[in-house]
PDB file of N, CA and C in Angstrom:
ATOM      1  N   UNK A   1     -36.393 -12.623  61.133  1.00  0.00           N
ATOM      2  CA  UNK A   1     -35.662 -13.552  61.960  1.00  0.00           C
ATOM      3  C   UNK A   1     -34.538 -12.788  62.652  1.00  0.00           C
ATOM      4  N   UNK A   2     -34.070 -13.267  63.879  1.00  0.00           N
ATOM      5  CA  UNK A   2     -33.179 -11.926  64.668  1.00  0.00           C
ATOM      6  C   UNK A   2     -31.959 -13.415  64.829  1.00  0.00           C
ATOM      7  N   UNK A   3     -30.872 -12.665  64.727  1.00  0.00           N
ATOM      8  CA  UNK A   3     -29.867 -13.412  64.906  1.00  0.00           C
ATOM      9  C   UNK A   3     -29.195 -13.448  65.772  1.00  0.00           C
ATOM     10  N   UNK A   4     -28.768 -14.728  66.489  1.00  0.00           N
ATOM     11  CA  UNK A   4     -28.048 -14.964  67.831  1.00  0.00           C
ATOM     12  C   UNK A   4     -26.323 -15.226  67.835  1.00  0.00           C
ATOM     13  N   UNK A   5     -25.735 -15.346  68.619  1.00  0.00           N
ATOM     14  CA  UNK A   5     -24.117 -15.509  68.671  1.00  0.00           C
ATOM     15  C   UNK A   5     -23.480 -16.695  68.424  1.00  0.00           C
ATOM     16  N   UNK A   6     -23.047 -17.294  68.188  1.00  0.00           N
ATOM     17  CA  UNK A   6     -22.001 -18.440  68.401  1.00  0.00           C
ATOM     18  C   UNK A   6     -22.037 -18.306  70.002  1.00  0.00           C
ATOM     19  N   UNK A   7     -21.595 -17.947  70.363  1.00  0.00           N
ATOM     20  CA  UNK A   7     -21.871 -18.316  72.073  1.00  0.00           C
ATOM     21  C   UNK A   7     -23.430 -18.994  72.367  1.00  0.00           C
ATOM     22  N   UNK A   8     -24.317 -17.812  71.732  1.00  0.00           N
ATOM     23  CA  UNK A   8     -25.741 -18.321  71.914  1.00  0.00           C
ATOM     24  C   UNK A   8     -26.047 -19.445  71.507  1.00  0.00           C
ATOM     25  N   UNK A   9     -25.522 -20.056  70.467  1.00  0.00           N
ATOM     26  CA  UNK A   9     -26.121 -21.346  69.999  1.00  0.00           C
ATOM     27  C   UNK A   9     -25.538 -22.196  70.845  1.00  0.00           C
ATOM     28  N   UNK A  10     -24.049 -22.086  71.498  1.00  0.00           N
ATOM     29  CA  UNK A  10     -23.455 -23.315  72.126  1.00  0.00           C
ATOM     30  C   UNK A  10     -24.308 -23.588  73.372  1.00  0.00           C
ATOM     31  N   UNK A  11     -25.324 -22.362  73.982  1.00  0.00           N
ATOM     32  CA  UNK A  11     -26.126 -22.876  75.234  1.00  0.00           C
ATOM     33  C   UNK A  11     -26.711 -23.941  74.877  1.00  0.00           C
ATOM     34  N   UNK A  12     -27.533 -23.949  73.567  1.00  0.00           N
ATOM     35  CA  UNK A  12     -27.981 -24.992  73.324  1.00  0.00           C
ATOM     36  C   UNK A  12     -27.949 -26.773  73.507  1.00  0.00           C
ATOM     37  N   UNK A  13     -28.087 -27.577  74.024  1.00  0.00           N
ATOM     38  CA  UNK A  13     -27.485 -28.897  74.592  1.00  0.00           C
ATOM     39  C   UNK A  13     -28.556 -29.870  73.351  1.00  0.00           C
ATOM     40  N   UNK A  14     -28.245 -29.669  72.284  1.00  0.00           N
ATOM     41  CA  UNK A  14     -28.677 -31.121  71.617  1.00  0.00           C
ATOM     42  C   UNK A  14     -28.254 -32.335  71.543  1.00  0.00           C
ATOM     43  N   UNK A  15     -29.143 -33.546  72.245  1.00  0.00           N
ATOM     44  CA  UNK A  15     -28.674 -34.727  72.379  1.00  0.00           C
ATOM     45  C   UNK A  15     -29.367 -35.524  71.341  1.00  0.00           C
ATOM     46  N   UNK A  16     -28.931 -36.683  70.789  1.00  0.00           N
ATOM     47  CA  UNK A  16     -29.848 -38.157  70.314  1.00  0.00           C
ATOM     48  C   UNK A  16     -29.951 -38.960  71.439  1.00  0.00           C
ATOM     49  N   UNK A  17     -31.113 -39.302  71.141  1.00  0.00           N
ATOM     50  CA  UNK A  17     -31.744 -39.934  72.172  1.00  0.00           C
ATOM     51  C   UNK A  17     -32.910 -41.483  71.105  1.00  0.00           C
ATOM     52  N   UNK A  18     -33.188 -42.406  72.168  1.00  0.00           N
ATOM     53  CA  UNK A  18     -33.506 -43.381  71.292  1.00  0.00           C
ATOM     54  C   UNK A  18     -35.278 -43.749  72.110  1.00  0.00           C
ATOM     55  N   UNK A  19     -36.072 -43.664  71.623  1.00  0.00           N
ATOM     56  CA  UNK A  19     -37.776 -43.611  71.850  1.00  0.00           C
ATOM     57  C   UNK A  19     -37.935 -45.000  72.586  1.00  0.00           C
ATOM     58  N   UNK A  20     -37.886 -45.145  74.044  1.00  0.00           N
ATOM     59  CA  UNK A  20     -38.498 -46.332  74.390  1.00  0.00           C
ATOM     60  C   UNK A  20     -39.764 -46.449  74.435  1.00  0.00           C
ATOM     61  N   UNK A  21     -40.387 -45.261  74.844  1.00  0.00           N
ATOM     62  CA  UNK A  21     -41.980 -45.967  74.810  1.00  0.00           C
ATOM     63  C   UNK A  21     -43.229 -44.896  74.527  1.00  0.00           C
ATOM     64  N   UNK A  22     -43.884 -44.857  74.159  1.00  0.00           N
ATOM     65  CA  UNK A  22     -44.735 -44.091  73.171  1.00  0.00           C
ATOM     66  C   UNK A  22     -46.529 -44.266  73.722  1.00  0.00           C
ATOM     67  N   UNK A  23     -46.899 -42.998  74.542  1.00  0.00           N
ATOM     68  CA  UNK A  23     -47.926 -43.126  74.987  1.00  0.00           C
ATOM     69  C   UNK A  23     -49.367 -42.180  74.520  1.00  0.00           C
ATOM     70  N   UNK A  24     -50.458 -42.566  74.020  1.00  0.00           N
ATOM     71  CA  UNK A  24     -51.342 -41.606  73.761  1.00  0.00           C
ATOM     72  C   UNK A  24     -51.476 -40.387  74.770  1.00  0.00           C
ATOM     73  N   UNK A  25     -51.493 -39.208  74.348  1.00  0.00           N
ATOM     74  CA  UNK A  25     -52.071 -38.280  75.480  1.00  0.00           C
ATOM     75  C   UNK A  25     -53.216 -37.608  75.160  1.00  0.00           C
ATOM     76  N   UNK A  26     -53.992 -38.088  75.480  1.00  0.00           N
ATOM     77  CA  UNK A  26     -55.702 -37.815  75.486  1.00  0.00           C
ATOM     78  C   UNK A  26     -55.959 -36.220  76.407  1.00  0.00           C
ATOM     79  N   UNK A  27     -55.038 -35.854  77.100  1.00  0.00           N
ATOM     80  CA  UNK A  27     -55.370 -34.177  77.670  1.00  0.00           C
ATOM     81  C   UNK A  27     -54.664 -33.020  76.937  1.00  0.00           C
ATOM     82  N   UNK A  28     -54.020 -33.691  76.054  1.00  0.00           N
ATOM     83  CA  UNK A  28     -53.224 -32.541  75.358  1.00  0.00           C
ATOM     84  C   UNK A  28     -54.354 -31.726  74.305  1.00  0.00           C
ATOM     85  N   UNK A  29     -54.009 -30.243  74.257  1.00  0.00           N
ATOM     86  CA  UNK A  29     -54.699 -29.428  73.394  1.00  0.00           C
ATOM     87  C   UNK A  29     -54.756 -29.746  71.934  1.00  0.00           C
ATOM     88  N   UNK A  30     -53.907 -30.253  71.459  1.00  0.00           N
ATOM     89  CA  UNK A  30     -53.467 -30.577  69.992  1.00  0.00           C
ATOM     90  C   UNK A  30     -53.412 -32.455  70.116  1.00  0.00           C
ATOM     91  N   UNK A  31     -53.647 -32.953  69.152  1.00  0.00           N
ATOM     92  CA  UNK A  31     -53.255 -34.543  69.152  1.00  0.00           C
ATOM     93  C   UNK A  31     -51.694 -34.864  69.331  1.00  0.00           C
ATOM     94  N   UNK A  32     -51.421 -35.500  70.515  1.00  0.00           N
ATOM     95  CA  UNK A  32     -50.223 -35.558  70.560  1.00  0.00           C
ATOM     96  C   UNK A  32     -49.535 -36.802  71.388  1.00  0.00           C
ATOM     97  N   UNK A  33     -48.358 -37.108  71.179  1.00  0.00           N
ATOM     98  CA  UNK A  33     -47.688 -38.356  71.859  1.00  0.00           C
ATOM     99  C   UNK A  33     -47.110 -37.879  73.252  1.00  0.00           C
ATOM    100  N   UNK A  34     -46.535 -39.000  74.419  1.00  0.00           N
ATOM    101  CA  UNK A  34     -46.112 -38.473  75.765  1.00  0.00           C
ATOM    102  C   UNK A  34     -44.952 -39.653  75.445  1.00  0.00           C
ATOM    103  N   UNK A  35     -43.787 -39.027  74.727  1.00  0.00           N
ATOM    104  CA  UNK A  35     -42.342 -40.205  74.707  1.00  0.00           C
ATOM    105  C   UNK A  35     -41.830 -39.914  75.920  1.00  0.00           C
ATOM    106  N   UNK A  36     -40.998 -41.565  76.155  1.00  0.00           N
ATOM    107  CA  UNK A  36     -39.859 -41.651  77.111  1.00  0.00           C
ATOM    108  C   UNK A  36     -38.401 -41.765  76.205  1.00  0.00           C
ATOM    109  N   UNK A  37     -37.682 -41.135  76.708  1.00  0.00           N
ATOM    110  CA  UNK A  37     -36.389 -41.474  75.649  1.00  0.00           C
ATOM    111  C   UNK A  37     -35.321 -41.523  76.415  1.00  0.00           C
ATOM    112  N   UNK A  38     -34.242 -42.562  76.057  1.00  0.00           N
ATOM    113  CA  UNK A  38     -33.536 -42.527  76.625  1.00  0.00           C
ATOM    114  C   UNK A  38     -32.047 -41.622  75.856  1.00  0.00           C
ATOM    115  N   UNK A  39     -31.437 -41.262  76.467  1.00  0.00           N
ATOM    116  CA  UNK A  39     -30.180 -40.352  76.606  1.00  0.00           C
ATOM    117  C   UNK A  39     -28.909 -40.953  77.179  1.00  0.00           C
ATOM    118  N   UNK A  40     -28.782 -42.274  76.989  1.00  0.00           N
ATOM    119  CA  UNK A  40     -27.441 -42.677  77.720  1.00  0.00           C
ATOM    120  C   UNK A  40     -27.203 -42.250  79.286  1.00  0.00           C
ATOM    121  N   UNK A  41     -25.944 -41.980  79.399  1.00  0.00           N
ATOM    122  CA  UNK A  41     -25.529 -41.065  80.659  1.00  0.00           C
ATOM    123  C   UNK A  41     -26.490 -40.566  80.993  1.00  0.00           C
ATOM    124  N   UNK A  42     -27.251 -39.503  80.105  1.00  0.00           N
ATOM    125  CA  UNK A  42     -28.134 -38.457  80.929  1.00  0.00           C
ATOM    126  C   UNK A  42     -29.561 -38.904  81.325  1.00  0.00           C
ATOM    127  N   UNK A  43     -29.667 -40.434  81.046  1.00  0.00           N
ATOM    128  CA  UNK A  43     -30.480 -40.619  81.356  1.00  0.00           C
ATOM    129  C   UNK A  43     -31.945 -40.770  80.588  1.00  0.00           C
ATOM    130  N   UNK A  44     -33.347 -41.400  81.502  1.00  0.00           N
ATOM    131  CA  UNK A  44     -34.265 -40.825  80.628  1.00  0.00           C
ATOM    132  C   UNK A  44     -35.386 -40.079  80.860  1.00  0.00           C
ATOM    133  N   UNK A  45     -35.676 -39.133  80.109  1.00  0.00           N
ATOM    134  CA  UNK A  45     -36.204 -38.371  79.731  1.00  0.00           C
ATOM    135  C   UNK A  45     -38.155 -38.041  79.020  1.00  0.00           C
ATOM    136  N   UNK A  46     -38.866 -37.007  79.928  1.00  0.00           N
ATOM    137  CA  UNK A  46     -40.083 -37.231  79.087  1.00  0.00           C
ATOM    138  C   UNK A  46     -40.147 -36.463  78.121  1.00  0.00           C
ATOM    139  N   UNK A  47     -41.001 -36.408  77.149  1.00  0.00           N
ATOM    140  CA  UNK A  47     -41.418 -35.410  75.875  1.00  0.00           C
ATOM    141  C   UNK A  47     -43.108 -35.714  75.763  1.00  0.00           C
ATOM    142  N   UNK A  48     -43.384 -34.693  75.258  1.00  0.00           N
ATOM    143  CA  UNK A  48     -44.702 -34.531  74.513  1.00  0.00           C
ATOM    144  C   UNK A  48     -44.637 -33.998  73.149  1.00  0.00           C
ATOM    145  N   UNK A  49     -45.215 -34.619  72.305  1.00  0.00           N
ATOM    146  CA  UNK A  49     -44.846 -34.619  70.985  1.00  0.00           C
ATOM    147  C   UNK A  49     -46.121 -34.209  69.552  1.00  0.00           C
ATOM    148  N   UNK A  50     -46.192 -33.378  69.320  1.00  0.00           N
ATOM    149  CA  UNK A  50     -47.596 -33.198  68.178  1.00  0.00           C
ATOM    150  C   UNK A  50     -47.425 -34.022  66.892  1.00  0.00           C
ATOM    151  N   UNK A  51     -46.887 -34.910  67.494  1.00  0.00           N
ATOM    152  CA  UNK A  51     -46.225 -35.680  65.405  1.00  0.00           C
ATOM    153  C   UNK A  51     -47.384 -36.824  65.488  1.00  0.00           C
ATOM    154  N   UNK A  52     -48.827 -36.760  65.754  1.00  0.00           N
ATOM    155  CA  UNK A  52     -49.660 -38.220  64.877  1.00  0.00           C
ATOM    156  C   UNK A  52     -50.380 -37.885  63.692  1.00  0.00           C
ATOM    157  N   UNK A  53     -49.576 -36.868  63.083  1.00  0.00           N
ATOM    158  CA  UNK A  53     -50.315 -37.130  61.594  1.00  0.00           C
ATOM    159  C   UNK A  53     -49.268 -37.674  61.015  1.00  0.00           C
ATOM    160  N   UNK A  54     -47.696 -37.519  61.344  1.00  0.00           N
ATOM    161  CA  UNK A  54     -47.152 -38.333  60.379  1.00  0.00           C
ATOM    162  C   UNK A  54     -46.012 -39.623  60.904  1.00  0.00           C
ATOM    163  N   UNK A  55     -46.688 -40.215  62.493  1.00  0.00           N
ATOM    164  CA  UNK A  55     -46.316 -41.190  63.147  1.00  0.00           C
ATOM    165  C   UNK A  55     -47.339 -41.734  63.446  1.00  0.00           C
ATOM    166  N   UNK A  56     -46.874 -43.300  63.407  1.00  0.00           N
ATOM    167  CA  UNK A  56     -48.126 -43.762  64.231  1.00  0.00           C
ATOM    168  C   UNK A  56     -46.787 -44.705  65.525  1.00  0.00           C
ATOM    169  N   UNK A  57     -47.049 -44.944  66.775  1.00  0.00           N
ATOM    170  CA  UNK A  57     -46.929 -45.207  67.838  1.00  0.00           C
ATOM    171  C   UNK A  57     -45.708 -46.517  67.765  1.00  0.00           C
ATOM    172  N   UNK A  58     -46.267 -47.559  66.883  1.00  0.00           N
ATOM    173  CA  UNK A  58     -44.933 -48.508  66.280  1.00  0.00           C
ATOM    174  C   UNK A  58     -44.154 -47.549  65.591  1.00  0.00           C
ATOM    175  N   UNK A  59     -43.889 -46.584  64.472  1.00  0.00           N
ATOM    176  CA  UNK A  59     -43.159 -45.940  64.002  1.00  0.00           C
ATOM    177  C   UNK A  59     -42.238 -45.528  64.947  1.00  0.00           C
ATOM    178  N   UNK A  60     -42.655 -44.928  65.917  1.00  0.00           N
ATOM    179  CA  UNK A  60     -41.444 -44.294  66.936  1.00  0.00           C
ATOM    180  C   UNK A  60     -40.941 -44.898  68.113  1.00  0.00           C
ATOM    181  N   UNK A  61     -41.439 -46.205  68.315  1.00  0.00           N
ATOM    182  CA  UNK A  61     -40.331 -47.625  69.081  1.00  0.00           C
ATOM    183  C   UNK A  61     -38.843 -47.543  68.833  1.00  0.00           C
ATOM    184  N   UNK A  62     -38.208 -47.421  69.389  1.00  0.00           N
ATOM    185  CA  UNK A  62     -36.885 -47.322  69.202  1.00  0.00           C
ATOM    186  C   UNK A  62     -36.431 -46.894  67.675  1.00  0.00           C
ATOM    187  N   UNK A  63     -36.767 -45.565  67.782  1.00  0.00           N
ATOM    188  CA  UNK A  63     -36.095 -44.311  66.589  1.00  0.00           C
ATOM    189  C   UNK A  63     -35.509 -43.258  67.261  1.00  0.00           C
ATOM    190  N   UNK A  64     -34.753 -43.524  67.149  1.00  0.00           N
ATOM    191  CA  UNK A  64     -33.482 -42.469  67.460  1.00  0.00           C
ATOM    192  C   UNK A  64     -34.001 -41.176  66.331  1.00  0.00           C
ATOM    193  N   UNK A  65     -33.559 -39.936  67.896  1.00  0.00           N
ATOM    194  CA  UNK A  65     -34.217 -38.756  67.735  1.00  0.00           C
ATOM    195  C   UNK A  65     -32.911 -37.342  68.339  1.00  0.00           C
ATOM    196  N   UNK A  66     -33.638 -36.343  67.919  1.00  0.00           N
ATOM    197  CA  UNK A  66     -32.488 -35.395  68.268  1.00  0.00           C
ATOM    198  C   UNK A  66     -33.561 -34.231  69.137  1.00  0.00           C
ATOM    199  N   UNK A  67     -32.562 -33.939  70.141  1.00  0.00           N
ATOM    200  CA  UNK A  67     -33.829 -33.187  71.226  1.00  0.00           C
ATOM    201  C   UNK A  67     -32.497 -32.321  72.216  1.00  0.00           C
ATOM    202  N   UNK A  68     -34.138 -31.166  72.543  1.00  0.00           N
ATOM    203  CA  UNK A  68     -33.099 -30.312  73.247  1.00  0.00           C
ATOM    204  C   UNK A  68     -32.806 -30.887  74.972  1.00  0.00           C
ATOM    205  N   UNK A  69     -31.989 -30.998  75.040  1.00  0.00           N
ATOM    206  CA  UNK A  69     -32.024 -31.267  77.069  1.00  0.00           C
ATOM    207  C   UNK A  69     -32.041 -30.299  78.010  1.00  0.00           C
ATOM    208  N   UNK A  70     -32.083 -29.337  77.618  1.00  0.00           N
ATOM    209  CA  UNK A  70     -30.841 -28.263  78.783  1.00  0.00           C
ATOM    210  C   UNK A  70     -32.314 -27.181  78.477  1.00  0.00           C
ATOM    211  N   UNK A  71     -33.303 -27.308  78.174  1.00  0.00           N
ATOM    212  CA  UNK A  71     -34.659 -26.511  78.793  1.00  0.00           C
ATOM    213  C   UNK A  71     -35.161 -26.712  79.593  1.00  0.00           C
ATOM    214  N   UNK A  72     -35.818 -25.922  80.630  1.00  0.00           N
ATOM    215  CA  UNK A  72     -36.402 -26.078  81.960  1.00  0.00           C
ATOM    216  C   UNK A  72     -37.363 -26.928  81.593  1.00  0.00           C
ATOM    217  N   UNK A  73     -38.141 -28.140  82.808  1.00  0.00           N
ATOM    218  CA  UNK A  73     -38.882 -28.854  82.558  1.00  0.00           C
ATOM    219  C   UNK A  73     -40.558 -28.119  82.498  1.00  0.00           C
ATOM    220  N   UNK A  74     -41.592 -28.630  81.600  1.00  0.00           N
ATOM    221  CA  UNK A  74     -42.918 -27.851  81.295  1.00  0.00           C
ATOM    222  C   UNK A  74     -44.032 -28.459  81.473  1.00  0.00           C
ATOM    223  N   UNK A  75     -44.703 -27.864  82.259  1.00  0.00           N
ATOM    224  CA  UNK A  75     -45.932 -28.630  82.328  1.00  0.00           C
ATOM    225  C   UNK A  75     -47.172 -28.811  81.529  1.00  0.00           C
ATOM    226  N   UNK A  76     -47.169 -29.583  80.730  1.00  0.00           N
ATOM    227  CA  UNK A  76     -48.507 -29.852  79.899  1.00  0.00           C
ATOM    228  C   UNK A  76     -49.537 -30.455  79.938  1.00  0.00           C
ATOM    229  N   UNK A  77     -50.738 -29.907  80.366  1.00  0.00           N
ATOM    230  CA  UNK A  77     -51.994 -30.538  80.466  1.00  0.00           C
ATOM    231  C   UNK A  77     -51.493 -31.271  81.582  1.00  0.00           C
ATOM    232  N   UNK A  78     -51.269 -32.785  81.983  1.00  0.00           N
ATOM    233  CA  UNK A  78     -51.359 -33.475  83.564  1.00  0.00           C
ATOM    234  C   UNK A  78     -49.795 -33.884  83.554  1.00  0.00           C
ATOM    235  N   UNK A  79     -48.912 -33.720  82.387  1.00  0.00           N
ATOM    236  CA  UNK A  79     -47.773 -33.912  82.156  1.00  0.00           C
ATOM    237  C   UNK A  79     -46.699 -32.966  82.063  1.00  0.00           C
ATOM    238  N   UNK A  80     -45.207 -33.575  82.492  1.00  0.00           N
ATOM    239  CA  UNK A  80     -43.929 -32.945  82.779  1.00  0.00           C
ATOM    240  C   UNK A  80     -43.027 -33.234  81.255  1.00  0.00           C
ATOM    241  N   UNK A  81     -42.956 -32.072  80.856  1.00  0.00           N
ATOM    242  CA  UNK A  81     -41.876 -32.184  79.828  1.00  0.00           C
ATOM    243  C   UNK A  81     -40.819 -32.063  80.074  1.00  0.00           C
ATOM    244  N   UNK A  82     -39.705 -32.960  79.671  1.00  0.00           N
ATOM    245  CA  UNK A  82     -38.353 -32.882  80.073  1.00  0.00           C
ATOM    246  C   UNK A  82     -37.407 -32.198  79.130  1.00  0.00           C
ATOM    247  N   UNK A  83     -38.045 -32.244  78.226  1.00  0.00           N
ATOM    248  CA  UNK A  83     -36.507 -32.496  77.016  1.00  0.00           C
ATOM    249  C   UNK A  83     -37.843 -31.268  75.643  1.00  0.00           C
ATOM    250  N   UNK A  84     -37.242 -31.152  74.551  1.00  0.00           N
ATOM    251  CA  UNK A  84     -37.717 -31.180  73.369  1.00  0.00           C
ATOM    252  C   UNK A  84     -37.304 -31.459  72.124  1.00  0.00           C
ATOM    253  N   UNK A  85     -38.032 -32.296  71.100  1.00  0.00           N
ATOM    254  CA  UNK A  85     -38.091 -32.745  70.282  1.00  0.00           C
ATOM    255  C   UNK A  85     -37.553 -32.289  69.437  1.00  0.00           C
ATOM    256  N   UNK A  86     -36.941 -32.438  68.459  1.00  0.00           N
ATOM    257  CA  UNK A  86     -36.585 -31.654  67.293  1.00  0.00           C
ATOM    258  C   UNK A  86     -37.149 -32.226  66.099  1.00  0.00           C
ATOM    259  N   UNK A  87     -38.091 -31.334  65.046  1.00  0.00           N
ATOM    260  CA  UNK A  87     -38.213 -31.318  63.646  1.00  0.00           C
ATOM    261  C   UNK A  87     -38.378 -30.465  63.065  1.00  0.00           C
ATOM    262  N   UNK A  88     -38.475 -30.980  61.391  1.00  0.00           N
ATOM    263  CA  UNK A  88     -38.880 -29.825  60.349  1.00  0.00           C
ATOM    264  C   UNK A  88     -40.201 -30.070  60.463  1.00  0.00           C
ATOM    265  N   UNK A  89     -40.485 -28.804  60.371  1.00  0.00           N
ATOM    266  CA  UNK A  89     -42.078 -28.594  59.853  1.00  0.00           C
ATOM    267  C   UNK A  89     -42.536 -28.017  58.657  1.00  0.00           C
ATOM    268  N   UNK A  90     -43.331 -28.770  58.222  1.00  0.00           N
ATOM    269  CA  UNK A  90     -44.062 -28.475  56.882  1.00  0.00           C
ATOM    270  C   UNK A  90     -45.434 -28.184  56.943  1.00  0.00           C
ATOM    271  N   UNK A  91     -46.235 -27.001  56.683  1.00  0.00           N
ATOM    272  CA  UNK A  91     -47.332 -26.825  56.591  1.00  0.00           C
ATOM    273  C   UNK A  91     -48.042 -26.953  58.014  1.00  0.00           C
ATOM    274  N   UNK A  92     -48.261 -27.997  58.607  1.00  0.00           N
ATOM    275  CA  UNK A  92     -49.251 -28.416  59.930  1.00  0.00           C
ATOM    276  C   UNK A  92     -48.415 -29.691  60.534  1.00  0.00           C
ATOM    277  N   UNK A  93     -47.762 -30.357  59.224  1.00  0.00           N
ATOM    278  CA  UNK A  93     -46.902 -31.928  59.826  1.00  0.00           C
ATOM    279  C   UNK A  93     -45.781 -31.360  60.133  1.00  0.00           C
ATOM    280  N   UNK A  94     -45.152 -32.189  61.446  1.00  0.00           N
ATOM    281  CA  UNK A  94     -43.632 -32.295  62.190  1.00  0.00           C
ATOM    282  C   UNK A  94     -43.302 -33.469  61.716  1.00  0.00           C
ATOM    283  N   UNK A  95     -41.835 -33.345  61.273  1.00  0.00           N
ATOM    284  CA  UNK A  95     -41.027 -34.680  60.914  1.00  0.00           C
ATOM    285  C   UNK A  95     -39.974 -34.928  61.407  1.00  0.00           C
ATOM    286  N   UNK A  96     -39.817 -35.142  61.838  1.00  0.00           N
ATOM    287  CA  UNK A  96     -38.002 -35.707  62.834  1.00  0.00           C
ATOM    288  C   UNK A  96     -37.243 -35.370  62.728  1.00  0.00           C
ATOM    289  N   UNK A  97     -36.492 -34.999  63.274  1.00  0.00           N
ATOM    290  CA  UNK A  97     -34.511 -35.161  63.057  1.00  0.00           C
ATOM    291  C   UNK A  97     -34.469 -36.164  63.413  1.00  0.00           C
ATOM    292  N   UNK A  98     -33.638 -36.606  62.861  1.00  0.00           N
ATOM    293  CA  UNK A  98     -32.842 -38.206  63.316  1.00  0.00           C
ATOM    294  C   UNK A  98     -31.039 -38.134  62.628  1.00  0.00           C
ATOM    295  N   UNK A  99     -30.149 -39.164  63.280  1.00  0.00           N
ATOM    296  CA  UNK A  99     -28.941 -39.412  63.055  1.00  0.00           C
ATOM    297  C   UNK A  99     -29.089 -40.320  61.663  1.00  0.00           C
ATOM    298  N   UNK A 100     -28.010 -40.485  60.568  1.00  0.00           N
ATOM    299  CA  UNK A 100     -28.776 -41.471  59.388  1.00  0.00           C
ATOM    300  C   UNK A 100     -28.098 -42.830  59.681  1.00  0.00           C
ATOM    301  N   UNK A 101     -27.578 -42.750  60.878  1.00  0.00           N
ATOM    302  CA  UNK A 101     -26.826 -44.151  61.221  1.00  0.00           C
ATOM    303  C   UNK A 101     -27.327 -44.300  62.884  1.00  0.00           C
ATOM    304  N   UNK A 102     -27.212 -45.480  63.276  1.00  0.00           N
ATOM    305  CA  UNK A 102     -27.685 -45.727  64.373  1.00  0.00           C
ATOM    306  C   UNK A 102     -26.048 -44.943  65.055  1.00  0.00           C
ATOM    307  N   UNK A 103     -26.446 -44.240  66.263  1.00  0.00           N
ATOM    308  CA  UNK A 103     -25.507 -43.321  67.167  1.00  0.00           C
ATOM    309  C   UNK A 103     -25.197 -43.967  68.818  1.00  0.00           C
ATOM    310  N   UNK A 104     -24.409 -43.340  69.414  1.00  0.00           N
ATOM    311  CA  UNK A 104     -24.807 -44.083  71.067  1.00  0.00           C
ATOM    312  C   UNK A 104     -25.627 -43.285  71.395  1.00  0.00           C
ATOM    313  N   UNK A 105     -26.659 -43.572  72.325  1.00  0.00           N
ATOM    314  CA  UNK A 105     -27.776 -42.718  73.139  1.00  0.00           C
ATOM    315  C   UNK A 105     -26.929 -41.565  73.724  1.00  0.00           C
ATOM    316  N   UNK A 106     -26.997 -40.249  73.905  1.00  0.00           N
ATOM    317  CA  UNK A 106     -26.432 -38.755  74.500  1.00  0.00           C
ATOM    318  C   UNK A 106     -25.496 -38.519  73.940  1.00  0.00           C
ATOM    319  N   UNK A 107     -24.949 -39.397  72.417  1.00  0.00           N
ATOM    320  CA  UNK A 107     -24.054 -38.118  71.856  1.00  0.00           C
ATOM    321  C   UNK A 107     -24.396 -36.413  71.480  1.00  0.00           C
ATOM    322  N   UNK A 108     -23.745 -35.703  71.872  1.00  0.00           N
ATOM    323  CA  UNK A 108     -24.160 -34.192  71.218  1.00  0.00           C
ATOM    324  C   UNK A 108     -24.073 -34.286  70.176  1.00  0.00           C
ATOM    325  N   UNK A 109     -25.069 -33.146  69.293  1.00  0.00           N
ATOM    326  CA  UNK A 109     -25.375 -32.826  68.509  1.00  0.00           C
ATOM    327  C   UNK A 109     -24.682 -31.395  68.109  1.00  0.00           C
ATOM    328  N   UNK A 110     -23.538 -30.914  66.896  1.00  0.00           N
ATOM    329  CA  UNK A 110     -22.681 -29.897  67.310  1.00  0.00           C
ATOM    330  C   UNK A 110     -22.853 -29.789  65.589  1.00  0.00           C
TER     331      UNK A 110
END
């Protein structure tokens, strides 16, 4: 693992953000979700997401999530990624970050 600065990490822009709407994506390489999330101020935001082995589509209806903003947007399969997701991963499953209290939509994450 190579280690970065305190400066380097502050580029980083982690926001919570809260899952409005949760779409199958049938062109993605891996099984995966196409979220909209909203970000307060900053607005909202798309994602593509590999978490349906341990979400199912009601699960992530308004669940507040922690994601990067401040990466260039990516194109996947017929879709624009805006933002990225944040979790732990275990083995093959992704599991969330989340706030353990409900937060306002675009507080940073510090």
């Amino acid at each position: 693992m190579s280690s970065i600065t305190f400066e380097d990490f502050t580029k980083v822009d982690l926001r919570i953000g809260t899952i409005l709407e949760v779409n199958d994506f049938p062109n993605a390489r891996k099984p995966a979700y196409q979220l909209i999330i909203d970000f307060g101020d900053l607005g909202k935001r798309k994602s593509s997401a590999q978490i349906t082995t341990q979400y199912t589509k009601e699960d992530l209806l308004n669940r507040q999530i922690v994601a990067v903003v401040n990466f260039p947007k990516k194109q996947i399969a017929d879709f624009m990624s805006e933002c990225l997701v944040m979790g732990a991963v275990k083995e093959d499953d992704v599991f969330l970050l989340h706030p353990e209290t409900k937060v306002k939509n675009g507080v940073q994450v510090s």
